[in-house]
PDB file of N, CA and C in Angstrom:
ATOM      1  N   UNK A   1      24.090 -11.627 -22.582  1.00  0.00           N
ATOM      2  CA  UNK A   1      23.388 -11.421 -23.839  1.00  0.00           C
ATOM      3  C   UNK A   1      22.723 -12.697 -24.325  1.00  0.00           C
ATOM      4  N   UNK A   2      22.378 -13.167 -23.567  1.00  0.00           N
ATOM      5  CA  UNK A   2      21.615 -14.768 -24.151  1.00  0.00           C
ATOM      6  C   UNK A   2      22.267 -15.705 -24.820  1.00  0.00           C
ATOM      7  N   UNK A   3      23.684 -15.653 -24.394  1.00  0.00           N
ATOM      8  CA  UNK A   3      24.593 -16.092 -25.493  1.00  0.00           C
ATOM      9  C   UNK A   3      24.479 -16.174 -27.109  1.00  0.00           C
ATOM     10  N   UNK A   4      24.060 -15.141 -27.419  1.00  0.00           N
ATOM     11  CA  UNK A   4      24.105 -14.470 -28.312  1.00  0.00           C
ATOM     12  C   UNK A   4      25.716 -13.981 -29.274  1.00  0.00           C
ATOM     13  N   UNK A   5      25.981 -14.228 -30.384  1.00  0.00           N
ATOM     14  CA  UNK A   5      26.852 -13.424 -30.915  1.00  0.00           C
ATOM     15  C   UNK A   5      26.666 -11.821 -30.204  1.00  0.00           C
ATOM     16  N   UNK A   6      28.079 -11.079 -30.243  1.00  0.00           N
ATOM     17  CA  UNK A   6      27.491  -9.558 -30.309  1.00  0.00           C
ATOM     18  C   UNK A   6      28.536  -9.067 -31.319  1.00  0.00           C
ATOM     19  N   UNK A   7      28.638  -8.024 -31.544  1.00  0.00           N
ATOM     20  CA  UNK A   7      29.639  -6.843 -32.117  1.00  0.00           C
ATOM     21  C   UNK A   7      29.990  -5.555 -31.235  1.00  0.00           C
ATOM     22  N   UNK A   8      31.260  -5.049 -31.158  1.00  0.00           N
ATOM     23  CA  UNK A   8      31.189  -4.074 -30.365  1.00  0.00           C
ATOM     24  C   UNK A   8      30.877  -2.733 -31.465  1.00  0.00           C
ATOM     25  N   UNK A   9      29.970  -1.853 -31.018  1.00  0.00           N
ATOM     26  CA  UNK A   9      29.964  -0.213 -31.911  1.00  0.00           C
ATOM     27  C   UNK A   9      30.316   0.491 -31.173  1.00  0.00           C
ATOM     28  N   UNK A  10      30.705   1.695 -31.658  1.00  0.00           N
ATOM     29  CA  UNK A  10      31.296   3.049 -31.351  1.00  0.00           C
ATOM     30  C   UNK A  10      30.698   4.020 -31.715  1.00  0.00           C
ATOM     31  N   UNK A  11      30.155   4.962 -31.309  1.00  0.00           N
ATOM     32  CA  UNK A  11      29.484   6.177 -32.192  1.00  0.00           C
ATOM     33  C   UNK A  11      29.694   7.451 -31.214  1.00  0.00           C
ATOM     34  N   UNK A  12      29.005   8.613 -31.724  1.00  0.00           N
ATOM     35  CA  UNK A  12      29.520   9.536 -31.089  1.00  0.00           C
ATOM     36  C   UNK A  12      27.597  10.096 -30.923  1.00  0.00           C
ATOM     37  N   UNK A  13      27.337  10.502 -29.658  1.00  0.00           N
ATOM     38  CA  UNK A  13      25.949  10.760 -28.657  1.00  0.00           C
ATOM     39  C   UNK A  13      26.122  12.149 -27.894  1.00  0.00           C
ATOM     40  N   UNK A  14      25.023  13.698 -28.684  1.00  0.00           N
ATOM     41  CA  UNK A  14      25.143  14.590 -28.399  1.00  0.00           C
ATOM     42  C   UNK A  14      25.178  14.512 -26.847  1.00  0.00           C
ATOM     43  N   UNK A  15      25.985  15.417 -25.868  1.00  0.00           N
ATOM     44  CA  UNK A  15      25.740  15.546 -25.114  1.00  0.00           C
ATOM     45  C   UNK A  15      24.418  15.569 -23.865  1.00  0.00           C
ATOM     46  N   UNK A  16      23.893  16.222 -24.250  1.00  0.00           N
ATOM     47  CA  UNK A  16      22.568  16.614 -24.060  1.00  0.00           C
ATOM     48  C   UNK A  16      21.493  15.306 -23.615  1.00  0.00           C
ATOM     49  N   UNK A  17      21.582  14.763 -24.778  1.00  0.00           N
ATOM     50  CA  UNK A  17      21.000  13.236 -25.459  1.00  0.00           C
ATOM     51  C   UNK A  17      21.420  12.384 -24.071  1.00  0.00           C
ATOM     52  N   UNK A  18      23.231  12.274 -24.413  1.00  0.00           N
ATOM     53  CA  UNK A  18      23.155  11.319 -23.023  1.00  0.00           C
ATOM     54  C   UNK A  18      23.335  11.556 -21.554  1.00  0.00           C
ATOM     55  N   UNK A  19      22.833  12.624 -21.450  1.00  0.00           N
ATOM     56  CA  UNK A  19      22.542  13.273 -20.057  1.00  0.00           C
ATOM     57  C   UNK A  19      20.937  12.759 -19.467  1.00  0.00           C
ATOM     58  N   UNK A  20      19.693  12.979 -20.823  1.00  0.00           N
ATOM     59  CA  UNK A  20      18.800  12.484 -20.507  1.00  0.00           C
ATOM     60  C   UNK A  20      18.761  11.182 -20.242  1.00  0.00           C
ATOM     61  N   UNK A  21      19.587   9.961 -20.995  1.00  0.00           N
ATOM     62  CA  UNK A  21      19.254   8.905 -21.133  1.00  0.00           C
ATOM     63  C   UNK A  21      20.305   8.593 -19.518  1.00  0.00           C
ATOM     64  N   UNK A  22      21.273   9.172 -19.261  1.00  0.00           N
ATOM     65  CA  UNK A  22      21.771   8.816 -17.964  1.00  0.00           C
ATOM     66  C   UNK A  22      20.475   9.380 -17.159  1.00  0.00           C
ATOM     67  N   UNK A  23      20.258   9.779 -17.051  1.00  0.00           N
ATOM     68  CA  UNK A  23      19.118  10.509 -15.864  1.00  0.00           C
ATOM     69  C   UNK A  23      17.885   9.294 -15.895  1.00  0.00           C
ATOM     70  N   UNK A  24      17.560   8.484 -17.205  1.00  0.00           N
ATOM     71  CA  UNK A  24      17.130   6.905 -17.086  1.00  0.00           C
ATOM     72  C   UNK A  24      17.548   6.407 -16.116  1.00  0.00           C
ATOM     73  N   UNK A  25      19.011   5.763 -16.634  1.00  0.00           N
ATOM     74  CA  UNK A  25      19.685   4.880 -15.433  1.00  0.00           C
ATOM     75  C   UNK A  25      19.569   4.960 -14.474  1.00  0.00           C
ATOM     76  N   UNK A  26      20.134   6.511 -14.078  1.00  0.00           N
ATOM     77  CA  UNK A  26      20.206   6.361 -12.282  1.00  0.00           C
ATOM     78  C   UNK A  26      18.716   6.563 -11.787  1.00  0.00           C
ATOM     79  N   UNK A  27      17.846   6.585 -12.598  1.00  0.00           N
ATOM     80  CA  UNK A  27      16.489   6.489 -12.258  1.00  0.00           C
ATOM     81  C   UNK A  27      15.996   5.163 -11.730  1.00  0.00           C
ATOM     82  N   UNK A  28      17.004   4.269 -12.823  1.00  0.00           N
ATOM     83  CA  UNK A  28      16.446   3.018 -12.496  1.00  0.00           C
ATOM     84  C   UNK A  28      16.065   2.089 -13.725  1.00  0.00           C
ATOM     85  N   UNK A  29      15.693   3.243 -14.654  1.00  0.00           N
ATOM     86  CA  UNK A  29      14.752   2.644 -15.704  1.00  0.00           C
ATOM     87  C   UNK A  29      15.715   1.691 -16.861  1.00  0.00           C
ATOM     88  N   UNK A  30      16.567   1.439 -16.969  1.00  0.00           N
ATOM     89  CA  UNK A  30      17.724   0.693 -17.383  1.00  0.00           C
ATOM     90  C   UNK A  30      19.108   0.351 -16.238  1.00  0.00           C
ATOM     91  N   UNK A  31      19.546  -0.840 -16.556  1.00  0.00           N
ATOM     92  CA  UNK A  31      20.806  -0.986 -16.274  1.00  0.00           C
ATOM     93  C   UNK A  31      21.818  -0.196 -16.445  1.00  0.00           C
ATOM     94  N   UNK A  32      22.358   0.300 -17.900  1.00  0.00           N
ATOM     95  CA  UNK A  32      23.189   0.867 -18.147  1.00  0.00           C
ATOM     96  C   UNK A  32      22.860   1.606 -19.563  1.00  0.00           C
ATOM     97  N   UNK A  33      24.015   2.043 -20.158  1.00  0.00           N
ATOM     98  CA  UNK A  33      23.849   2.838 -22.040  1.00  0.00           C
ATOM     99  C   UNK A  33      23.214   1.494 -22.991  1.00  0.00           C
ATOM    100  N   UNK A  34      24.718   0.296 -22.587  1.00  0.00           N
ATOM    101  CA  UNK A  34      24.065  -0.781 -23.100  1.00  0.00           C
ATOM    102  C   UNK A  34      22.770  -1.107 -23.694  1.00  0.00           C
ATOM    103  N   UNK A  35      22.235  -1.140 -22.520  1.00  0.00           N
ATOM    104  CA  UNK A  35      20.352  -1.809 -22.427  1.00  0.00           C
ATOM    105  C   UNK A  35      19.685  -0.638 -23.252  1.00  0.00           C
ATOM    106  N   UNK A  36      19.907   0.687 -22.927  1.00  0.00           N
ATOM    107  CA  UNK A  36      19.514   1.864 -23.745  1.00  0.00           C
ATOM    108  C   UNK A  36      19.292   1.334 -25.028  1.00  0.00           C
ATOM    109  N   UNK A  37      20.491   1.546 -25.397  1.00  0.00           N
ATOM    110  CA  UNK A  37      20.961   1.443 -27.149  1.00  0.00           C
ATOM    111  C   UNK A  37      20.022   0.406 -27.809  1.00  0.00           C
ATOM    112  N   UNK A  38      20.124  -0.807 -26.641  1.00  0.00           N
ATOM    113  CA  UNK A  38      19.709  -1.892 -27.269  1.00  0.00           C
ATOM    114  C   UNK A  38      17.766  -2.282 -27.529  1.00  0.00           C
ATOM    115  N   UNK A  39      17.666  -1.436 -26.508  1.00  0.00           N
ATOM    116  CA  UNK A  39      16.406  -1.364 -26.243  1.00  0.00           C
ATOM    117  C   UNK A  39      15.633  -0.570 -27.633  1.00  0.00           C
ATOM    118  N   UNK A  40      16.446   0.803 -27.814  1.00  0.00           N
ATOM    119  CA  UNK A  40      16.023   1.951 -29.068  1.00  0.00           C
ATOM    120  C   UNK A  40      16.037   1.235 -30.264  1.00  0.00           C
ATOM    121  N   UNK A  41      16.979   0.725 -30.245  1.00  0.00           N
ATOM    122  CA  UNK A  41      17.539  -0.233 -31.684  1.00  0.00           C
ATOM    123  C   UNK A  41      16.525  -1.187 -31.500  1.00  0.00           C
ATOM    124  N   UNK A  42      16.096  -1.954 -31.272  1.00  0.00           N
ATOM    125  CA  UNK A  42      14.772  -2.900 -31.352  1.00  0.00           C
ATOM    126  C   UNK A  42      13.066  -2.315 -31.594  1.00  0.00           C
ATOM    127  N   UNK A  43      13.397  -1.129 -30.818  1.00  0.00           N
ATOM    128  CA  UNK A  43      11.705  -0.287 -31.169  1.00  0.00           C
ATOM    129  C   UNK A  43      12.020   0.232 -32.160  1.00  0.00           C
ATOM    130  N   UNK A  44      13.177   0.563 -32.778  1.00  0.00           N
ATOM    131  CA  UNK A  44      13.180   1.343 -33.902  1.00  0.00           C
ATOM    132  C   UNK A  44      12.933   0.432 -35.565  1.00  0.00           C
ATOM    133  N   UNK A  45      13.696  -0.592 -34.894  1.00  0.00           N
ATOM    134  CA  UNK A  45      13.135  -1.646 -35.796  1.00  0.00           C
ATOM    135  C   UNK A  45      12.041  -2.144 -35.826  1.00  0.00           C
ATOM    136  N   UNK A  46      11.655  -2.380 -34.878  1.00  0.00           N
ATOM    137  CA  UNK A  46      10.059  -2.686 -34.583  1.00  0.00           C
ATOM    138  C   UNK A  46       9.009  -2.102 -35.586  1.00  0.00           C
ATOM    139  N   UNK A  47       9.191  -0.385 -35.051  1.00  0.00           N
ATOM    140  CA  UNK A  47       8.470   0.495 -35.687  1.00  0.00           C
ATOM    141  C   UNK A  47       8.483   0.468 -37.371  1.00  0.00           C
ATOM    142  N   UNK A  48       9.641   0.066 -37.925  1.00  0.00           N
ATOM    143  CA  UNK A  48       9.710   0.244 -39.459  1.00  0.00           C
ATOM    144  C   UNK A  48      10.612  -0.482 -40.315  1.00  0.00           C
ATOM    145  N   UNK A  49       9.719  -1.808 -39.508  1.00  0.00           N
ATOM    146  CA  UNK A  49      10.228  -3.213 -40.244  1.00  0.00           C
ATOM    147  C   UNK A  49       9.727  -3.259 -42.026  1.00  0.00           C
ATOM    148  N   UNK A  50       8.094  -2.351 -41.803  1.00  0.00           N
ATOM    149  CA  UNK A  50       7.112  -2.777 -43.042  1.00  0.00           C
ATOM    150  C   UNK A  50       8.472  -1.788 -44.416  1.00  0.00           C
ATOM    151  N   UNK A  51       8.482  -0.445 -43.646  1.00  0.00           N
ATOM    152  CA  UNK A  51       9.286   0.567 -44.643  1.00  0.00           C
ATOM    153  C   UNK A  51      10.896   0.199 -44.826  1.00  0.00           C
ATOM    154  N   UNK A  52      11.331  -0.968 -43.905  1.00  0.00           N
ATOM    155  CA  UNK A  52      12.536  -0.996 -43.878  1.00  0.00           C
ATOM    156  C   UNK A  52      12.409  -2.673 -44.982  1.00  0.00           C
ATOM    157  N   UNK A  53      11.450  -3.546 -45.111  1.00  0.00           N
ATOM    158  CA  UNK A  53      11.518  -4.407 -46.011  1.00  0.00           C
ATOM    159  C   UNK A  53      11.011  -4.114 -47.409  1.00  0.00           C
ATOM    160  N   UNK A  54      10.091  -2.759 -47.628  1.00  0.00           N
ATOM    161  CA  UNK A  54      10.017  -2.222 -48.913  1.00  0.00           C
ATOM    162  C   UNK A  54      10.967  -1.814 -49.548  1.00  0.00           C
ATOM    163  N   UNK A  55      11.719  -0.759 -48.417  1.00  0.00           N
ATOM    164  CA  UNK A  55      13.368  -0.193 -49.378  1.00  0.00           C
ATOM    165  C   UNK A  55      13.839  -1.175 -50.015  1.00  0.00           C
ATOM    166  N   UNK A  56      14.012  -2.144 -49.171  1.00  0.00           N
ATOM    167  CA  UNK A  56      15.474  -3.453 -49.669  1.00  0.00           C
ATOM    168  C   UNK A  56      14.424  -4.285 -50.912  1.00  0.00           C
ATOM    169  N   UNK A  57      13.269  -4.239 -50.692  1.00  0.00           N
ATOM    170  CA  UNK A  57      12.588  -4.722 -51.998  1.00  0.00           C
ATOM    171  C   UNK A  57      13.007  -3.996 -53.307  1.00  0.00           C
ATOM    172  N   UNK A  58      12.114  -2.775 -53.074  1.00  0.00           N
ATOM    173  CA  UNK A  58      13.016  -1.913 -54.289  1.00  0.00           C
ATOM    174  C   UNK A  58      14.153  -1.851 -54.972  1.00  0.00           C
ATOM    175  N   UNK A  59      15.151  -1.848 -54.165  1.00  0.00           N
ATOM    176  CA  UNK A  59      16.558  -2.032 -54.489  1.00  0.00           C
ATOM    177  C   UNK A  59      16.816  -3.218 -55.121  1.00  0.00           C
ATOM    178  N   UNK A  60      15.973  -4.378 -54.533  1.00  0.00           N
ATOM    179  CA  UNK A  60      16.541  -5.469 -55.512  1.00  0.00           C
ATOM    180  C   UNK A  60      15.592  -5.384 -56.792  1.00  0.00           C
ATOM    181  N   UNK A  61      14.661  -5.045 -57.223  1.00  0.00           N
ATOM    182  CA  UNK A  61      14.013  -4.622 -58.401  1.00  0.00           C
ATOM    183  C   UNK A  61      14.540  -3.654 -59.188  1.00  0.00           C
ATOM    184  N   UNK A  62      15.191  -2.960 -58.658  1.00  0.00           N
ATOM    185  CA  UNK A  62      15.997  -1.498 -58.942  1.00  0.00           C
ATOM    186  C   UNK A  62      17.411  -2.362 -59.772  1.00  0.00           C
ATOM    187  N   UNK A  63      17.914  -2.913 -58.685  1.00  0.00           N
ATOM    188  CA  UNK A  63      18.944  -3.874 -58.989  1.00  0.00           C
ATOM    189  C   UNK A  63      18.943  -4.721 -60.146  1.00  0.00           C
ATOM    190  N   UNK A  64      17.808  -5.580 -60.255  1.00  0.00           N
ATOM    191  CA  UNK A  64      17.594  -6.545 -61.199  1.00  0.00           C
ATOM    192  C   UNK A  64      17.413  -6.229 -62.206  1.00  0.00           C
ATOM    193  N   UNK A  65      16.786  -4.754 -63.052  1.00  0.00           N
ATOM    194  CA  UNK A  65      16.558  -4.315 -63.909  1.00  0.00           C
ATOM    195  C   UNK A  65      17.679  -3.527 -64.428  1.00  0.00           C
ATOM    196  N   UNK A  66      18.392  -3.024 -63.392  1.00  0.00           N
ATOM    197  CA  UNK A  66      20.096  -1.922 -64.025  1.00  0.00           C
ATOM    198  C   UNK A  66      21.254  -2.691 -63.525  1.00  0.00           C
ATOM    199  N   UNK A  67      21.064  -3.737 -62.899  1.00  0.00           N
ATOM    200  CA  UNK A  67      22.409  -4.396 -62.579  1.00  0.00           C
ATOM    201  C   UNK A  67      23.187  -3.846 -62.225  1.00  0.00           C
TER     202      UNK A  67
END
């Protein structure tokens, strides 16, 4: 991990879901779930950095005004 801090998560992944994303792997197209996860979690952030730094704006305006 680039020597990187990590955290371990746990979650629970419809069946279905990780049948496709195994059918990745042994494709080739990833290493493992790992790289998956990690990969989604970065485009997903990617995608909605702009809507994901407005919320937390709000909230602290939201915040600052009702404490």
């Amino acid at each position: 991990m680039n020597g990187a801090q990590t955290t371990t998560v746990q979650t629970e992944i419809p069946t279905a879901l990780l049948s496709q994303v195994q059918d990745l792997i042994n494709a080739g197209w990833f290493r493992n779930l790992d790289e998956v996860v990690l990969d989604a979690l970065r485009r997903f952030l990617a995608s909605h950095r702009a809507e994901l730094v407005e919320q937390f704006i709000r909230q602290d305006v939201e915040w600052g005004l009702t404490g």
